[in-house]
Protein backbone atom coordinates (compact mmCIF):
# COMPACT_ATOMS: atom_id res chain seq x y z
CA UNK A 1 0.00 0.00 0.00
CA UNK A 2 1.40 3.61 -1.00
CA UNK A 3 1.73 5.86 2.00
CA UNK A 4 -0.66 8.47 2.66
CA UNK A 5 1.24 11.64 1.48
CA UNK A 6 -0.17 13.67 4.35
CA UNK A 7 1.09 17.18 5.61
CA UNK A 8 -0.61 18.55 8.67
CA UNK A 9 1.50 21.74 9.33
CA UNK A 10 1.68 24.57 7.51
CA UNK A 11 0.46 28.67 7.22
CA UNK A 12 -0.67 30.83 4.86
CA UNK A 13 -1.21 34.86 5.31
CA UNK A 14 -3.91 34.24 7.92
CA UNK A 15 -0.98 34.42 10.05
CA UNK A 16 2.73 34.68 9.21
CA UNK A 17 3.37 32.59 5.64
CA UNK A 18 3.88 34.14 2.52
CA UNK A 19 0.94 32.93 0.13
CA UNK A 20 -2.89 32.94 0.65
CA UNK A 21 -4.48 29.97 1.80
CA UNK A 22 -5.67 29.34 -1.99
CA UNK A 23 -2.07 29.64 -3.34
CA UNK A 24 -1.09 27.37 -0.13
CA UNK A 25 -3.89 24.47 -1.17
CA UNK A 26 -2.33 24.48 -4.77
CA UNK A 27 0.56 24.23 -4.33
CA UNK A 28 0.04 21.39 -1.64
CA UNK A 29 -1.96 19.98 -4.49
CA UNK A 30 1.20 20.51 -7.14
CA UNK A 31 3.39 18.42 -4.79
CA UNK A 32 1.20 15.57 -4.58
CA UNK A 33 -0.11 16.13 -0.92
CA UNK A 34 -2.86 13.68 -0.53
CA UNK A 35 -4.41 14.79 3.29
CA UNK A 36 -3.78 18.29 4.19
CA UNK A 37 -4.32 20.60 6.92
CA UNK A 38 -3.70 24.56 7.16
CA UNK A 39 -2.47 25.38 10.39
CA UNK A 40 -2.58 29.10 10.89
CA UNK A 41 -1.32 30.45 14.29
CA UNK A 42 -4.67 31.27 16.66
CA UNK A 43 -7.00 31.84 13.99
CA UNK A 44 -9.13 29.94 11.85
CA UNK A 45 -9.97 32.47 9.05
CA UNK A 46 -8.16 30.58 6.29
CA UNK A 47 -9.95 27.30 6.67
CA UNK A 48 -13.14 27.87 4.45
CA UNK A 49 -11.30 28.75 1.63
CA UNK A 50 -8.01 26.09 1.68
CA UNK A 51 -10.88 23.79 1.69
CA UNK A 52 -12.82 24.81 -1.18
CA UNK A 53 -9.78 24.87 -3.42
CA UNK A 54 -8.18 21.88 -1.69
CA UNK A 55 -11.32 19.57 -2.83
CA UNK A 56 -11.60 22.08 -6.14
CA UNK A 57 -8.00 20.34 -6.69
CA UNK A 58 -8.90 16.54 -5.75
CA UNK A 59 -7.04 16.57 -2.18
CA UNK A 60 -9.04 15.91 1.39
CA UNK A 61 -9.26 18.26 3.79
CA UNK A 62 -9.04 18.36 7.64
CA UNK A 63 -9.29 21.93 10.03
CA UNK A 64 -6.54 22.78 11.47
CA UNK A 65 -4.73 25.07 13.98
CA UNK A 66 -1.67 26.04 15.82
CA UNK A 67 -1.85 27.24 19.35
CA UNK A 68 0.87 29.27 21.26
CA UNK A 69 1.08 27.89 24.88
CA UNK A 70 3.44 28.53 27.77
CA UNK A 71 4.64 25.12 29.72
CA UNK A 72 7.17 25.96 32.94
CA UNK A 73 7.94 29.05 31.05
CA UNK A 74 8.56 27.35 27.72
CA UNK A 75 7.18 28.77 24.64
CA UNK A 76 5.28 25.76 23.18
CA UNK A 77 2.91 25.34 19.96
CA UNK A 78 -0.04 22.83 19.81
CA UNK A 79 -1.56 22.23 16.61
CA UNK A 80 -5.23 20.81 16.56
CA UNK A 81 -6.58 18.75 13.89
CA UNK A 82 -10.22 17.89 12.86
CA UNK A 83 -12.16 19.95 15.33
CA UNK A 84 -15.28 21.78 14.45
CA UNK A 85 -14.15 25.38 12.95
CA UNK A 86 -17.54 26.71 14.61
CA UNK A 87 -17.27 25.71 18.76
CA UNK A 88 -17.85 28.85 20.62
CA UNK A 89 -15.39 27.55 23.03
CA UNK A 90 -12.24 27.15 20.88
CA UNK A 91 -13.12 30.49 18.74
CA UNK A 92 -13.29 32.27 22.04
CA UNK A 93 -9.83 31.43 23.14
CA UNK A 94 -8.22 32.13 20.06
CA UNK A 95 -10.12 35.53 20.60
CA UNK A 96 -7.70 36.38 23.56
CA UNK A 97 -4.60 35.04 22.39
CA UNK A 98 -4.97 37.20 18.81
CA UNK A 99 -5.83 40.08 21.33
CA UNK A 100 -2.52 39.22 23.52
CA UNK A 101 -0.37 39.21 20.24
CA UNK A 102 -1.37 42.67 19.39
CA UNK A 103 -0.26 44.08 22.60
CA UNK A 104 2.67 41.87 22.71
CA UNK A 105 3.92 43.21 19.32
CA UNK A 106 3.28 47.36 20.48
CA UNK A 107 5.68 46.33 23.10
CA UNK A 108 8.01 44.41 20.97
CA UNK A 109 8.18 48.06 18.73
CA UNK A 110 8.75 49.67 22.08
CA UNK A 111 12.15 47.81 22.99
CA UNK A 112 13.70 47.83 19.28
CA UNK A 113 13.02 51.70 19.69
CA UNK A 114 14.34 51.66 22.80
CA UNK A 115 17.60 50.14 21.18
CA UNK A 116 17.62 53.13 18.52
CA UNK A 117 15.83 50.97 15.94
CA UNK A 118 12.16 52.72 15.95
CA UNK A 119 8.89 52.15 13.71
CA UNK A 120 9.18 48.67 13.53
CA UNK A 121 5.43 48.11 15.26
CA UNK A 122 4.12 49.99 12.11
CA UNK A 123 6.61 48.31 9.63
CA UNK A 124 5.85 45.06 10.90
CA UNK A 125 2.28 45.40 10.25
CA UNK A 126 2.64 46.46 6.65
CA UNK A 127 3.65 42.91 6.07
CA UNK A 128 1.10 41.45 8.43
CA UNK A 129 -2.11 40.51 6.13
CA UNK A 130 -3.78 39.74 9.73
CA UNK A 131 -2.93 42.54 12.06
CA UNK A 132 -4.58 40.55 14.77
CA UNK A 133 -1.80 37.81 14.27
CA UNK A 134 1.15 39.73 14.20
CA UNK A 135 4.13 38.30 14.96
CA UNK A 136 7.79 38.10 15.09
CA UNK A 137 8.28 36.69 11.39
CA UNK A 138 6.38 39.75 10.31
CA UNK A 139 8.97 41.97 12.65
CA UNK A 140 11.60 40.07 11.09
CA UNK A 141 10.46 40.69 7.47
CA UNK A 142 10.54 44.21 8.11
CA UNK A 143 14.00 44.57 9.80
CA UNK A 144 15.60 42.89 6.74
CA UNK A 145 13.68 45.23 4.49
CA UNK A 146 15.79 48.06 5.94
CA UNK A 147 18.79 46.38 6.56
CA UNK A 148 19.04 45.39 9.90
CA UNK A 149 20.10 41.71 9.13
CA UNK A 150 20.67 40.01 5.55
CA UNK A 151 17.73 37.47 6.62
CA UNK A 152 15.06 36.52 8.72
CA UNK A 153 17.18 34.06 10.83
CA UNK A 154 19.64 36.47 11.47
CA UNK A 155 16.52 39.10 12.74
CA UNK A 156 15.72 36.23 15.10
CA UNK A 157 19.14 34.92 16.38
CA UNK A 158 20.37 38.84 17.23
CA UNK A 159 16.84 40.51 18.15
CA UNK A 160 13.84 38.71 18.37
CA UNK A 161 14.67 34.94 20.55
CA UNK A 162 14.53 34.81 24.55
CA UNK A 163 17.66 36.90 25.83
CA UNK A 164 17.55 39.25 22.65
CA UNK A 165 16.58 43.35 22.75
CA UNK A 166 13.30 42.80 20.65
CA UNK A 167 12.15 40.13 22.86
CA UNK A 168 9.24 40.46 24.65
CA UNK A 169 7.22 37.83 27.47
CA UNK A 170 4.13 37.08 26.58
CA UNK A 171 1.23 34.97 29.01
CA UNK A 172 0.12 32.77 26.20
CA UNK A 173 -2.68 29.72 26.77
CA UNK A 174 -1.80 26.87 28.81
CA UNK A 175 -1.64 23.26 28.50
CA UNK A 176 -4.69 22.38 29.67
CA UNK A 177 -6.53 25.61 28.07
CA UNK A 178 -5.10 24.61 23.96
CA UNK A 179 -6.20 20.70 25.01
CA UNK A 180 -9.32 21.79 26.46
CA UNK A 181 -10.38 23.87 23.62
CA UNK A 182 -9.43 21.55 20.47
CA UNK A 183 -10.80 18.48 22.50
CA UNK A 184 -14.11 20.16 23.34
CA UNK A 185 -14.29 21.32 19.68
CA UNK A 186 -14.16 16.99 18.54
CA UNK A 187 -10.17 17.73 17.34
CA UNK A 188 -7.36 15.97 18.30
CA UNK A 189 -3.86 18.09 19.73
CA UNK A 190 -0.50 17.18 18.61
CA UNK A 191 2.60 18.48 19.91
CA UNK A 192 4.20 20.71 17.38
CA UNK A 193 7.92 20.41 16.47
CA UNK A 194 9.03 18.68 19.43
CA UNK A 195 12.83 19.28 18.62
CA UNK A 196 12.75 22.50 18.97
CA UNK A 197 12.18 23.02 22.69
CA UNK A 198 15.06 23.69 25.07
CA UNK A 199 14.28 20.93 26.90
CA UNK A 200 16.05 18.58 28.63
CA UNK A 201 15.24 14.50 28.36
CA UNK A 202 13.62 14.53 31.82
CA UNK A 203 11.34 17.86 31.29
CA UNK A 204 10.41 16.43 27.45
CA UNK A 205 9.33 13.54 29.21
CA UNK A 206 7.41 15.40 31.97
CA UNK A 207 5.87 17.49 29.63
CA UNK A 208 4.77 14.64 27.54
CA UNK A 209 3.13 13.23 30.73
CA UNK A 210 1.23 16.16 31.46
CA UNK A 211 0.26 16.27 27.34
CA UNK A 212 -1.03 12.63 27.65
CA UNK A 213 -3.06 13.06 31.01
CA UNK A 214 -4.77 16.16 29.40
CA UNK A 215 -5.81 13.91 26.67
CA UNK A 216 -3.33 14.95 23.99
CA UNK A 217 -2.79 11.94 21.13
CA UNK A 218 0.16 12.76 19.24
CA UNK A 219 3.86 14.13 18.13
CA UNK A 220 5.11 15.34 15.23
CA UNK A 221 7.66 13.37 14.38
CA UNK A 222 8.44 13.92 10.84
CA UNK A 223 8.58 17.94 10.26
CA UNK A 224 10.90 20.08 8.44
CA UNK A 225 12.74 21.31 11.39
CA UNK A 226 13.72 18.02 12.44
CA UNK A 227 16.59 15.80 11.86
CA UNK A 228 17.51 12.17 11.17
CA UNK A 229 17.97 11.46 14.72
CA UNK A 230 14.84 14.39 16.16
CA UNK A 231 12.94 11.68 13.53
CA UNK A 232 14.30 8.21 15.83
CA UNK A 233 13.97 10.09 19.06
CA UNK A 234 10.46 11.28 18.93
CA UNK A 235 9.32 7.86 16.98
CA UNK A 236 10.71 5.95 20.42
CA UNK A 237 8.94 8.56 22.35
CA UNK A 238 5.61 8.18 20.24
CA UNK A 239 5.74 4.26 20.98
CA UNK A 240 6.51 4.57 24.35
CA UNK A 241 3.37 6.95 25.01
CA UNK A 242 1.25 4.72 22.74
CA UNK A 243 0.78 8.47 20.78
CA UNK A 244 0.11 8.32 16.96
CA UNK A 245 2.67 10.32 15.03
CA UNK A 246 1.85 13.97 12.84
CA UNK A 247 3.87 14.79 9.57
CA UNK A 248 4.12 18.43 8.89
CA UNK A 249 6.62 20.83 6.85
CA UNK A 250 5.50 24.08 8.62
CA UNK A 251 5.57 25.59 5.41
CA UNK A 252 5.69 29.18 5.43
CA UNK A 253 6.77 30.11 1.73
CA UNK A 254 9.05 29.27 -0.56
CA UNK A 255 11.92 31.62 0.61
CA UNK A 256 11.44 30.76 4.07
CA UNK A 257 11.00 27.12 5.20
CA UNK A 258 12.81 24.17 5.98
CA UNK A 259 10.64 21.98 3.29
CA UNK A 260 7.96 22.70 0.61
CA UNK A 261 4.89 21.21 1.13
CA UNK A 262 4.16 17.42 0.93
CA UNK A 263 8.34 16.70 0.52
CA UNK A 264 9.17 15.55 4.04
CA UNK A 265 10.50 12.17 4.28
CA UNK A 266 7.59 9.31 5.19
CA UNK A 267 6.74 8.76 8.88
CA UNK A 268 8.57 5.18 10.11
CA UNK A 269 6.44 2.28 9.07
CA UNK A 270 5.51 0.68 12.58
CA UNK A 271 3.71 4.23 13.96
CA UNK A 272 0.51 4.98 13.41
CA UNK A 273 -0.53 8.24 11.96
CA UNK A 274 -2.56 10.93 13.37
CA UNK A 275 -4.74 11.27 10.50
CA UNK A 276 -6.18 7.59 11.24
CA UNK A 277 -7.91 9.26 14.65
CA UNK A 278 -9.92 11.92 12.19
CA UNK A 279 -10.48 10.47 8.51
């Protein structure tokens, strides 16, 4: 049996990628995704349309969304899958997180000013198709624009990461709030890019504990951030939690992602995949 070419992580303008949702769904489409999901950060405004074109171009659809929580003071995403778009209780907390990222980013302009770098609250929302879901790409963006770094990863690594002048604290949604919300809604929460939390083995697993008892059911374990050996570790840890494993490119555009769109490498063959719990 071919493998499902699935890809459950990815943005358009909604939030902070590059392309509309209806460029996004074609060109998912173009590279032979099979089962997608748009994943915007705390907003579900793309959804209606990525699924119109995505079954206008042959390919199944499934809602999706990417939550920014806080665990222990670490910055963590949770994506949900399948939920209903229209559950008061989920479209209310996304509500106040969009609200929190607005005041997060006037205070984000506020430090890079404070650093002799000013206007970068208004630049930043020039490239911001959402204002409500403003965010640190969109900073970035505009700092390269005017020659503050050659790229966005530079922006980030010198301004905009925990430590850095641009960067600015922000109480995101908890744990149990992002499970409590996509679970109530009939979704399912995965953990988002596990491999890229400055964790150590011990917290990971504590976290993943707490994830579990919440009622989280799965890990991304094939994603375009992670590596050959992120791809073993996370597979061990999505056997050991009895989790079924995500695949995701968190494609943001072409110019700015680890992976287009439906190219990631194929999930190990003895884990089960997410998409199994919602098609």
């Amino acid at each position: 049996m071919t493998p499902v070419n699935f890809d459950f992580h990815c943005h358009s303008t909604v939030s902070d990628g590059l392309l509309p949702p209806h460029e996004v769904a074609k060109r998912a489409a173009a590279n032979g995704v099979d089962l997608w999901a748009l994943t915007d950060h705390d907003d579900l405004g793309g959804l209606a349309e990525a699924r119109t074109v995505a079954e206008e171009c042959g390919m199944a659809f499934v809602n999706g969304v990417e939550i920014s929580i806080e665990w222990q003071g670490v910055p963590i995403h949770i994506v949900g899958l399948g939920f209903d778009a229209a559950h008061p209780g989920l479209k209310n907390g996304l509500e106040e997180l969009r609200v929190g990222r607005i005041e997060r980013a006037k205070r984000m302009g506020e430090a890079l000013a404070a650093i002799n770098i000013p206007g970068v609250y208004e630049g930043a929302l020039c490239y911001a198709t959402n204002p409500s879901l403003i965010s640190r790409a969109h900073f970035a963006r505009y700092m390269v624009s005017i020659g503050i770094a050659r790229d966005v990863p530079g922006v980030f690594q010198h301004y905009l990461t925990p430590g850095k002048p641009g960067y600015v604290d922000h109480r995101w949604a908890t744990l149990a709030d992002a499970i409590g919300w996509i679970n109530a809604a009939g979704g399912v929460a995965v953990v988002a890019h596990p491999g890229r939390y400055k964790m150590s083995g011990g917290d990971m697993r504590k976290f993943l504990d707490a994830f579990k008892e919440l009622g989280g059911q799965g890990i991304e374990v094939t994603c375009g951030s992670h590596s050959p050996d992120h791809v073993m570790h996370f597979a061990r840890l999505v056997r050991h939690y009895a989790f079924h494993a995500s695949r995701g490119s968190d494609f943001h555009g072409p110019a700015e992602s680890y992976v287009d769109l439906g190219k990631l490498p194929q999930l190990p063959e003895d884990l089960k995949p997410v998409w199994r719990l919602i098609c």
